[in-house]
Protein backbone atom coordinates (compact mmCIF):
# COMPACT_ATOMS: atom_id res chain seq x y z
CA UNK A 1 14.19 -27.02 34.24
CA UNK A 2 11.06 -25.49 34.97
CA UNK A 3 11.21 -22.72 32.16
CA UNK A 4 11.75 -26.20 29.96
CA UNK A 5 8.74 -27.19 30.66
CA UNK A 6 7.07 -24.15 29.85
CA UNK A 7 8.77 -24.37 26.36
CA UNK A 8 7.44 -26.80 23.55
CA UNK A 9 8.57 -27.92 20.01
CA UNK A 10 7.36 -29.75 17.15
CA UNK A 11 8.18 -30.39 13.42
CA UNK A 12 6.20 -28.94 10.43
CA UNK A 13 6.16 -30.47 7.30
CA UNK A 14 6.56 -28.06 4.27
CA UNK A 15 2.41 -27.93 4.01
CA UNK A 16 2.27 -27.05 6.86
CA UNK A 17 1.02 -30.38 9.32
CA UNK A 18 2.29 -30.25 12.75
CA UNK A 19 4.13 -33.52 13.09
CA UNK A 20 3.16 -34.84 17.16
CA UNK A 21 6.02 -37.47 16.49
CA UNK A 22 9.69 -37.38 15.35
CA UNK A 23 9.66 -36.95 11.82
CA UNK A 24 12.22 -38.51 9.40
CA UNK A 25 14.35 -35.89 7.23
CA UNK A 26 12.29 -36.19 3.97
CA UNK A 27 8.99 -34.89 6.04
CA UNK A 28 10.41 -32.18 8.19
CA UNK A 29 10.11 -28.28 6.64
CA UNK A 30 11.18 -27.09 10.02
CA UNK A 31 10.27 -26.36 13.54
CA UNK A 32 7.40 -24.71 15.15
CA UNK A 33 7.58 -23.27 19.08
CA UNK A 34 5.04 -22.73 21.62
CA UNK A 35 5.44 -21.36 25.05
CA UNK A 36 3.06 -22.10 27.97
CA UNK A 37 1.34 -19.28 29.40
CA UNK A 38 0.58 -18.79 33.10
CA UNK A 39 -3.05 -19.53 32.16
CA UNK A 40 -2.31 -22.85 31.29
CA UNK A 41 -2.88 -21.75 27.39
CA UNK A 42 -0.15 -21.74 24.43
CA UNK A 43 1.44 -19.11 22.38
CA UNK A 44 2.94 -19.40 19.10
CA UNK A 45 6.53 -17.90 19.25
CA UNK A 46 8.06 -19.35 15.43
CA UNK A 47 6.78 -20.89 13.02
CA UNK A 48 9.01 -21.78 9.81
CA UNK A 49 9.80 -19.61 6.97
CA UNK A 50 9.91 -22.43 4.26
CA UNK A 51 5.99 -23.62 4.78
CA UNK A 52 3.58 -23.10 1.99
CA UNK A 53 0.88 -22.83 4.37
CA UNK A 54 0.59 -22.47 8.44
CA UNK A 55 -2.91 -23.94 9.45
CA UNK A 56 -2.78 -23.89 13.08
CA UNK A 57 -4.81 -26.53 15.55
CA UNK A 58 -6.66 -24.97 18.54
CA UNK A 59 -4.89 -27.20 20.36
CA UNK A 60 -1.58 -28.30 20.85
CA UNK A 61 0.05 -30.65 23.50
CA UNK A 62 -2.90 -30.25 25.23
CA UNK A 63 -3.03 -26.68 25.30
CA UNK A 64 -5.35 -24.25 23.42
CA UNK A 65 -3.86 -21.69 21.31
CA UNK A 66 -4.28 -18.61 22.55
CA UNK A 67 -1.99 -15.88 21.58
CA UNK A 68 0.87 -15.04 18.48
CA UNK A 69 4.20 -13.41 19.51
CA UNK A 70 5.18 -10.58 18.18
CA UNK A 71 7.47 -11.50 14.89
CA UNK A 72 6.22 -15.39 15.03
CA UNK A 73 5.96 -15.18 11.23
CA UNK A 74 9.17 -13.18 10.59
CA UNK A 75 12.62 -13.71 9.24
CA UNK A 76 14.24 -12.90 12.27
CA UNK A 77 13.24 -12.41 16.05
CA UNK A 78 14.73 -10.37 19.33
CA UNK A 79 15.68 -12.10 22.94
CA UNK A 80 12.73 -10.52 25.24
CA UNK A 81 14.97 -8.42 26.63
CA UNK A 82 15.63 -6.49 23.97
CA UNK A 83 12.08 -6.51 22.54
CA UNK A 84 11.46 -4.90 25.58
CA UNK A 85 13.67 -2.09 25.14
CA UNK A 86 11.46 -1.59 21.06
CA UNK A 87 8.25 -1.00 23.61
CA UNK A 88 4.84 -2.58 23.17
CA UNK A 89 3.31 0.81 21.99
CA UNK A 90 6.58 2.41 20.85
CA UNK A 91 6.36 4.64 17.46
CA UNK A 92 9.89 4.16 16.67
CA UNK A 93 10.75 3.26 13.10
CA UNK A 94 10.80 -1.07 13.47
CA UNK A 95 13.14 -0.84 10.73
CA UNK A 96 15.41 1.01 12.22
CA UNK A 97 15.39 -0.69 15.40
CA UNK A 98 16.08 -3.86 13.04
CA UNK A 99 19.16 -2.14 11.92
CA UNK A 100 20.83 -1.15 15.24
CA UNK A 101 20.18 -4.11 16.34
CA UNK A 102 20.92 -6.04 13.37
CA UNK A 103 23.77 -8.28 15.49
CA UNK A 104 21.44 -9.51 18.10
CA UNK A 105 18.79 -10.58 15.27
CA UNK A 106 18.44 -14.56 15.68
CA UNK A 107 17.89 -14.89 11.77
CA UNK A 108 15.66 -17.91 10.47
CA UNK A 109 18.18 -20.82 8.99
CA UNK A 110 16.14 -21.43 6.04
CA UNK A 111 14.07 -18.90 5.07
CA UNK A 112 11.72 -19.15 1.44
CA UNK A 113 9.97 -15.60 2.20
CA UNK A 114 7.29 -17.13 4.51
CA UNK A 115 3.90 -19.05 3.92
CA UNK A 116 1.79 -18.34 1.00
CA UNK A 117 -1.52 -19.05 3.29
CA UNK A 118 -2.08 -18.58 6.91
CA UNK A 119 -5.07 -19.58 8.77
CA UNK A 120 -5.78 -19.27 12.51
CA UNK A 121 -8.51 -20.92 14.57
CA UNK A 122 -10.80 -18.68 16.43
CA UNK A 123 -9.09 -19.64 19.99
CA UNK A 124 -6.30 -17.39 19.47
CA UNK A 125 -7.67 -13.55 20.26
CA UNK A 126 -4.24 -11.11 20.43
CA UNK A 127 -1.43 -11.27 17.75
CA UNK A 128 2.26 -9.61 18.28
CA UNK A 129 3.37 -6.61 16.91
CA UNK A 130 4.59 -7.42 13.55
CA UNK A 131 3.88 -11.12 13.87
CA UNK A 132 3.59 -11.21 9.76
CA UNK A 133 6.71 -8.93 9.20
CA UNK A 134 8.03 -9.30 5.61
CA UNK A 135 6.24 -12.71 4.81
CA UNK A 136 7.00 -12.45 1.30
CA UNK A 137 5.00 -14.48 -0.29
CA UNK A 138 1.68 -14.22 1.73
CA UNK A 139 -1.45 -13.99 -0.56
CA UNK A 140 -4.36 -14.86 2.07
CA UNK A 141 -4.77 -14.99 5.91
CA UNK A 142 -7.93 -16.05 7.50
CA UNK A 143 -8.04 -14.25 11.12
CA UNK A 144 -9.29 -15.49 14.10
CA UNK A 145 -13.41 -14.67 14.28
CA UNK A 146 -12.81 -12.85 17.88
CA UNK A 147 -10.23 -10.87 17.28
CA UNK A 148 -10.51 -7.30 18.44
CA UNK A 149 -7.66 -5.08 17.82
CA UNK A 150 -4.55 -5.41 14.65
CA UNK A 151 -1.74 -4.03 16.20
CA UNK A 152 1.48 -1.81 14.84
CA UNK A 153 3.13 -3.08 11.50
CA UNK A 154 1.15 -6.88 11.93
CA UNK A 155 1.02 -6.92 8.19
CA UNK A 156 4.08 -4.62 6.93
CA UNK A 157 5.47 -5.82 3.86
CA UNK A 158 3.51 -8.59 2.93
CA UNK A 159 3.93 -6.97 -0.72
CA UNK A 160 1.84 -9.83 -2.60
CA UNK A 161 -1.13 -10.20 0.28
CA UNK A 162 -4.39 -10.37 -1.57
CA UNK A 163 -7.35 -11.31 0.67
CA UNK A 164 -7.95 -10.66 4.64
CA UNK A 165 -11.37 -10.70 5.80
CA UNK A 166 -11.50 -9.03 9.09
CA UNK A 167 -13.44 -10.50 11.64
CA UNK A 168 -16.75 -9.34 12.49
CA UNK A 169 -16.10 -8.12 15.91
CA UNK A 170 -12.75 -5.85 14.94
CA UNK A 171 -12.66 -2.91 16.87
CA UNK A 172 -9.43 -1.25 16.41
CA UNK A 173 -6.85 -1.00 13.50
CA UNK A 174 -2.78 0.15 14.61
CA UNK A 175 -2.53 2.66 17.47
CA UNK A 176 -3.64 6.30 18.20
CA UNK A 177 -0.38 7.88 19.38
CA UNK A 178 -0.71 11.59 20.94
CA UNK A 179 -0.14 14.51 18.96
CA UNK A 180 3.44 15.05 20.23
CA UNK A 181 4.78 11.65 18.76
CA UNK A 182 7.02 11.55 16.04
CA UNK A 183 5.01 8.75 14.34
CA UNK A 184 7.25 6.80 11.42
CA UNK A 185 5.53 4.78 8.25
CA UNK A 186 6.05 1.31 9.19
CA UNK A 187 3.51 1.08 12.26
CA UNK A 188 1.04 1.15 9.32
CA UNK A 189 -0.90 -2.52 10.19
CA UNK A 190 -1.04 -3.16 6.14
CA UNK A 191 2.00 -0.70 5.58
CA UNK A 192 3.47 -1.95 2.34
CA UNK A 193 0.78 -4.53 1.21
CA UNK A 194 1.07 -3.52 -2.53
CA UNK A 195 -1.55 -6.00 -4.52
CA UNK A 196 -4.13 -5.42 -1.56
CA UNK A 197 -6.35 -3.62 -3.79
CA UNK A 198 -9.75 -4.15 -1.71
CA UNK A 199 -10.40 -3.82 2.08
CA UNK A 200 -14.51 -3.97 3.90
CA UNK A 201 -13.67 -2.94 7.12
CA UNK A 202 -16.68 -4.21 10.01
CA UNK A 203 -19.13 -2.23 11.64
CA UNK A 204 -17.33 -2.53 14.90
CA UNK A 205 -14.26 -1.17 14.00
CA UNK A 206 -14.32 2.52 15.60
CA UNK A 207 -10.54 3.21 15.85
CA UNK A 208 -8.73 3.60 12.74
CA UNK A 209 -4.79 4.49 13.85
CA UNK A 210 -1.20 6.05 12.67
CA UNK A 211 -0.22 4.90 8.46
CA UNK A 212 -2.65 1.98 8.58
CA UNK A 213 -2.97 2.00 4.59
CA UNK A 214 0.98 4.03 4.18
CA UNK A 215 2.33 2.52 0.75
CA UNK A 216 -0.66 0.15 0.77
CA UNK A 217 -2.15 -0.51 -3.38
CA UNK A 218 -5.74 -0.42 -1.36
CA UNK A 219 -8.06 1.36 -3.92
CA UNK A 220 -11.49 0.58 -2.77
CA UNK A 221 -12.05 0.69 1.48
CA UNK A 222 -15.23 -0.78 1.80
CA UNK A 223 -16.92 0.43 5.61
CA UNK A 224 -19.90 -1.14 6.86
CA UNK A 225 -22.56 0.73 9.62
CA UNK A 226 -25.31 0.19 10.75
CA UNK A 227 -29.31 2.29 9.94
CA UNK A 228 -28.72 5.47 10.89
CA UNK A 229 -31.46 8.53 10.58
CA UNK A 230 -31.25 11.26 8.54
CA UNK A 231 -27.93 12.37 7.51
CA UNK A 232 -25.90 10.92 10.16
CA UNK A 233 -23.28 9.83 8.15
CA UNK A 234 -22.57 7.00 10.97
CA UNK A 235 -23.94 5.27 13.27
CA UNK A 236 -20.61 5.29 15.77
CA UNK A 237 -17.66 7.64 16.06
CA UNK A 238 -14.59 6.10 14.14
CA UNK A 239 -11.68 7.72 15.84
CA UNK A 240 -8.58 8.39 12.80
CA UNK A 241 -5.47 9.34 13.62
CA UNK A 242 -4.21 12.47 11.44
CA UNK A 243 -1.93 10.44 9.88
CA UNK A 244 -4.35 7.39 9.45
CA UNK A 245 -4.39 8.43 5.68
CA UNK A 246 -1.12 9.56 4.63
CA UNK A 247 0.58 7.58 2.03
CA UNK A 248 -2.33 6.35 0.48
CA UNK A 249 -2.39 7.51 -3.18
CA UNK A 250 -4.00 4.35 -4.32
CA UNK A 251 -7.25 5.02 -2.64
CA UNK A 252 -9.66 6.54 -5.37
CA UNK A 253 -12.66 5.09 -3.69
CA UNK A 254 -14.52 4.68 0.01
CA UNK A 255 -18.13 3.47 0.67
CA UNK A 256 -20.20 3.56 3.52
CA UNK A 257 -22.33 0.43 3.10
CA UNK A 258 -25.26 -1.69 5.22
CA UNK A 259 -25.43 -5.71 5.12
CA UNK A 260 -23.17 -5.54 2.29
CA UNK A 261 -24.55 -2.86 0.18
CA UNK A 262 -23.10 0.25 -1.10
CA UNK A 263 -25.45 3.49 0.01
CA UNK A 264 -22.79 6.06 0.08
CA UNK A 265 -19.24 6.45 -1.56
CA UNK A 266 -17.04 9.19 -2.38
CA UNK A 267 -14.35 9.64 -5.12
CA UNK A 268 -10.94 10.42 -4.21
CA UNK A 269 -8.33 12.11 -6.16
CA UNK A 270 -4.67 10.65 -6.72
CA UNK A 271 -1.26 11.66 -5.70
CA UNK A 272 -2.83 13.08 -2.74
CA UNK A 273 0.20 13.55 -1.05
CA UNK A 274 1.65 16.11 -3.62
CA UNK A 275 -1.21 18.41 -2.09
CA UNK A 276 0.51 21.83 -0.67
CA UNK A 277 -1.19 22.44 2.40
CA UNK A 278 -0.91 26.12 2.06
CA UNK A 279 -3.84 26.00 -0.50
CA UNK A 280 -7.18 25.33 1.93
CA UNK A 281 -9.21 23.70 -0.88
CA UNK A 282 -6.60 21.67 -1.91
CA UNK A 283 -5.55 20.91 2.21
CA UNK A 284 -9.14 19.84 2.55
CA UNK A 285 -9.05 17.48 -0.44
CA UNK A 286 -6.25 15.79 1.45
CA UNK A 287 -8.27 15.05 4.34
CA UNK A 288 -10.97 14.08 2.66
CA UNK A 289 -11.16 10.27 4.17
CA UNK A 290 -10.80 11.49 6.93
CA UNK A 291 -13.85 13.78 6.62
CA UNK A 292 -15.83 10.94 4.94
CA UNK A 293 -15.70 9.08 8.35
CA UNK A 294 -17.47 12.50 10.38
CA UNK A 295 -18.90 14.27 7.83
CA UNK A 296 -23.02 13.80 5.84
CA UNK A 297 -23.19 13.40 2.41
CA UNK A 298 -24.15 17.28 1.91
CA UNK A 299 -20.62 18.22 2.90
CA UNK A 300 -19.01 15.87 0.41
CA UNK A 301 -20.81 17.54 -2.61
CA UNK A 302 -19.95 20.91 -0.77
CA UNK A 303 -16.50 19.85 -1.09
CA UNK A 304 -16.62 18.76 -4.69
CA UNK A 305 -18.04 21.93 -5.59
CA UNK A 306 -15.58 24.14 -4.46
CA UNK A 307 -12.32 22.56 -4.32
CA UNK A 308 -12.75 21.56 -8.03
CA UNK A 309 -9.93 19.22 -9.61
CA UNK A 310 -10.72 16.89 -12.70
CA UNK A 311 -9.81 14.09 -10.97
CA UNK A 312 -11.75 14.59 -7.86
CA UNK A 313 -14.89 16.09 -8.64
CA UNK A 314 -15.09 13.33 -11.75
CA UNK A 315 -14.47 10.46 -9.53
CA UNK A 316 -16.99 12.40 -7.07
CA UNK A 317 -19.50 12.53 -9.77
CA UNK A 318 -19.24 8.91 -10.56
CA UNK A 319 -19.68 7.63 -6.85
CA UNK A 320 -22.50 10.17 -5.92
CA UNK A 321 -24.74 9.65 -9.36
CA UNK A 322 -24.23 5.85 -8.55
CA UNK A 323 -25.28 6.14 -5.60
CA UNK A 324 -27.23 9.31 -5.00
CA UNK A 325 -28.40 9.11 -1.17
CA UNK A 326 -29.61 13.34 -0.04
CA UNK A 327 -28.28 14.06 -3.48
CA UNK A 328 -30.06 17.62 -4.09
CA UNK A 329 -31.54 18.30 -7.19
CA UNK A 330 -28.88 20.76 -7.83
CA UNK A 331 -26.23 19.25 -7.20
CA UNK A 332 -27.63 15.88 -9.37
CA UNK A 333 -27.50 18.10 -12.04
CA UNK A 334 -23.65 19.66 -11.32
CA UNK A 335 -22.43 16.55 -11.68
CA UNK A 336 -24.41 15.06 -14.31
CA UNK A 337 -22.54 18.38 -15.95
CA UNK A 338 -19.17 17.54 -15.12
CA UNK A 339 -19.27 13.91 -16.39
CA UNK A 340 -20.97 15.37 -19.97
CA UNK A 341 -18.08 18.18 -20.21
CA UNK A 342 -15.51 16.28 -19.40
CA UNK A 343 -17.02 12.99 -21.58
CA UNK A 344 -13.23 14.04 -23.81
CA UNK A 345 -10.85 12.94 -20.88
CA UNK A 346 -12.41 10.29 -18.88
CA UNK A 347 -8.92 8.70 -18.35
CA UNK A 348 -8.39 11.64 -16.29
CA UNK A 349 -10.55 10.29 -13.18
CA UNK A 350 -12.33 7.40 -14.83
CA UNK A 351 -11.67 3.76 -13.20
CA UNK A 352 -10.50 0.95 -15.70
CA UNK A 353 -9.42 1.45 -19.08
CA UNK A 354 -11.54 -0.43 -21.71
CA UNK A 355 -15.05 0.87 -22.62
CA UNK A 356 -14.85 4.43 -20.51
CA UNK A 357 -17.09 5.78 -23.33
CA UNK A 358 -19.83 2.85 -23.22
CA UNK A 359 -19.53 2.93 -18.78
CA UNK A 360 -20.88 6.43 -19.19
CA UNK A 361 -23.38 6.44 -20.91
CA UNK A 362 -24.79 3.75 -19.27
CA UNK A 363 -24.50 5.78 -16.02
CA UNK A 364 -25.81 8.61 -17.64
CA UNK A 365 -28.75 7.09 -18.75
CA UNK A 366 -30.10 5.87 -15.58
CA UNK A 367 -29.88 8.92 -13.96
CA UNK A 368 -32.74 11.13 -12.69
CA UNK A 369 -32.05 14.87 -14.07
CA UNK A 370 -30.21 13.66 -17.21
CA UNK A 371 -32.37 15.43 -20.21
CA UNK A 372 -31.73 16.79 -23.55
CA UNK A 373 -29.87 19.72 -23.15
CA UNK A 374 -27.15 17.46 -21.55
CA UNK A 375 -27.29 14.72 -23.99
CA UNK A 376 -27.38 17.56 -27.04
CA UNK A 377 -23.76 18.38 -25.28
CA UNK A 378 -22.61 15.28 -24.98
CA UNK A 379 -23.34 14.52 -28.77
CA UNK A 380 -21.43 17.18 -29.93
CA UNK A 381 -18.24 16.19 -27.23
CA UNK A 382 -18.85 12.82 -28.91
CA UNK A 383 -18.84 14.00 -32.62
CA UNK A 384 -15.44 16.74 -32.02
CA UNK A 385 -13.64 13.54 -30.14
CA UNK A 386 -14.34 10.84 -33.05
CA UNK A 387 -16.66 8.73 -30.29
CA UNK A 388 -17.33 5.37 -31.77
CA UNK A 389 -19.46 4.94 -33.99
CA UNK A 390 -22.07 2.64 -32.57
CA UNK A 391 -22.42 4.95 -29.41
CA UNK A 392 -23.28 8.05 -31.47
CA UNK A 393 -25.81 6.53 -33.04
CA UNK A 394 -27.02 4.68 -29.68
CA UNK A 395 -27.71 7.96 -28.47
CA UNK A 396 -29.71 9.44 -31.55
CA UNK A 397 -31.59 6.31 -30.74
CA UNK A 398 -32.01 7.96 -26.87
CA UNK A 399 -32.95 11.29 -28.42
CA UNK A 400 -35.67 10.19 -30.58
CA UNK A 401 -36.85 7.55 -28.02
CA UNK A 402 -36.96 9.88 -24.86
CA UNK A 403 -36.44 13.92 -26.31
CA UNK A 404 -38.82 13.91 -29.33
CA UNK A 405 -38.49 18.04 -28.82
CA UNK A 406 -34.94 18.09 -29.15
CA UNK A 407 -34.29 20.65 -32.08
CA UNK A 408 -31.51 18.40 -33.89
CA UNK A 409 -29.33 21.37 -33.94
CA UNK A 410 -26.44 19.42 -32.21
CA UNK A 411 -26.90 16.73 -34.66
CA UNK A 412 -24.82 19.23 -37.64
CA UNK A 413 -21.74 18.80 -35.37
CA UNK A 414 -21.44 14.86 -36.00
């Protein structure tokens, strides 16, 4: 009897309004559960698979919202006995758990892949291990503004999830396991997220765990930090995990960036994972965002200029001419070099695929370094490759309007 009373139910209508009162069978999507806490404070245990969207109250039967169970969101849940046996911190594949204990699943009775929006008020500060498990059709989630720490797998296979903004105060992403743990892909918090292209992680976040991006479509993770002196490249320690980055071929891009604006970003190559390991420059490429979170900017170009690979050190020049913070003179004009011999196969490492030509030499223009020997080169690149038309002659217009001692030489090769 008591336990009853610690238990709670109400109906949800299919967008998503908690119904206080019986509902008749037209209005009813499902049923949501809370348990009462020894607090005095609710928990969300269920909530409906065949909601468009799960906008939760800070209260609820006069109790405030507190806390998300582990699987709340998913298709199917465990007794808490046998959670128990998964462990809170345990690096076992959850997908394989699922499947030896696929009997003793209690499956959802209706289940339309989850809602397409979730948002939770700012009461609730911890969420369950894998509380958005497979929500199918997930495209945004609005997280509560205190939250401090996304734990294993919360957002594993939400394959269409577009938008999170985490909350200001984030400290830690997944879990640091030790080095003799056998870690497995699916404790990645946005494991499997395939149309999140774009991720600004806070400036409190200093723990970073085990396949937080594995199979993720992230391409740009956006970092913000506070002023920092000199080359400090941070202004905290983030703590990775040597996997924190494995799995993550998508990622071409990573900036460093203060109230909002890019100072700092490196280019990445693809297919990382294809890497051997036995080559060092090509081992250090692979650990690359990793380095990015310890390293100064000097090291970076160090890197670029030794471990050479088209689509690295192009990508590298793109994000280090755009933004060009301790960018020596010599190495300004390395990569103002690359970009000009390369000009023939920008789809090699350059982003987008419309107007790669017109992209660069708008970038080239604007930077500090770029003078007439380079643009002579890139002239002739332009006139071999059949460049359009109207570029060409945009950059005679360059030469006569900024190199009036250019010898016109290059000019016989268009």
């Amino acid at each position: 009897m008591e336990q009853r009373k610690r238990q709670m139910r109400f109906a949800v209508t299919v967008d998503g309004e908690i119904l206080m009162t019986k509902p008749s069978d037209e209005e009813a999507a499902g049923y949501v559960d809370f348990s009462v806490l020894e607090d005095g404070t609710a928990r969300l245990l269920r909530w409906p698979r065949n909601t468009t969207v799960a906008r939760l109250p800070e209260m609820i039967g006069g109790y405030q919202i507190t806390e998300i169970a582990p699987l709340a969101f998913a298709a199917f849940h465990f007794s808490k006995e046998l959670w128990e046996q998964f462990g809170g911190g345990s690096s076992l594949s959850f997908s394989i758990f699922c499947i030896m204990h696929a009997v003793a699943m209690q499956r959802e009775a209706v289940d339309a892949g989850g809602p397409v929006e979730i948002w939770l008020p700012d009461t609730i500060r911890s969420i369950g291990m894998y509380a958005f498990w497979h929500c199918d059709r997930l495209t945004k989630v609005r997280l509560p503004a205190y939250l401090e720490h996304l734990k294993a797998g919360l957002f594993g296979e939400c394959s269409r999830l577009e938008q999170v903004q985490l909350p200001d105060c984030l400290t830690q992403i997944g879990t640091i396991y030790p080095d003799n743990v056998h870690v497995m892909p699916d404790v990645g918090v946005f494991s499997g997220c395939h149309a999140l292209k774009e991720l600004a992680l806070p400036k409190t976040v200093t723990v970073i765990g085990a396949e937080s991006f594995n199979s993720c479509g992230l391409v740009h993770l956006r970092i913000e930090d506070e002023e920092t002196d000199g080359q400090q490249p941070w202004s905290r320690r983030i703590e990775t995990h040597p996997l924190t980055f494995d799995h993550t071929a998508a990622l071409q891009w990573m900036s460093r960036c203060i109230n909002g604006t890019i100072i700092r970003q490196i280019g990445l190559p693809e297919a990382r994972d294809k890497i051997l390991t036995c080559d060092e420059r090509y081992r250090i490429i692979a650990s690359l965002p990793r380095l990015f979170l310890t390293e100064g900017a000097e090291q970076m170009d160090i890197i670029a200029k030794e471990a050479f690979r088209l689509d690295f050190s192009g990508r590298m020049a793109i994000a280090r001419l755009r933004y060009p913070e301790y960018l020596s003179t010599e190495m300004r004009r390395w990569y103002l070099g690359i970009l000009v011999e390369y000009s023939d196969r920008l789809e090699k490492f350059w982003p987008g695929e419309e107007n790669r030509e017109r992209e660069l030499l708008d970038l080239l223009q604007g930077c500090e370094g770029f003078d007439a020997q380079l643009l002579g080169e890139l002239m002739a690149i332009a006139g071999r490759n059949h460049m359009q038309p109207e570029l060409i002659y945009e950059m005679m217009e360059l030469r006569n309007r900024r190199f009036s001692g250019i010898t016109g030489m290059e000019c016989l090769a268009l």
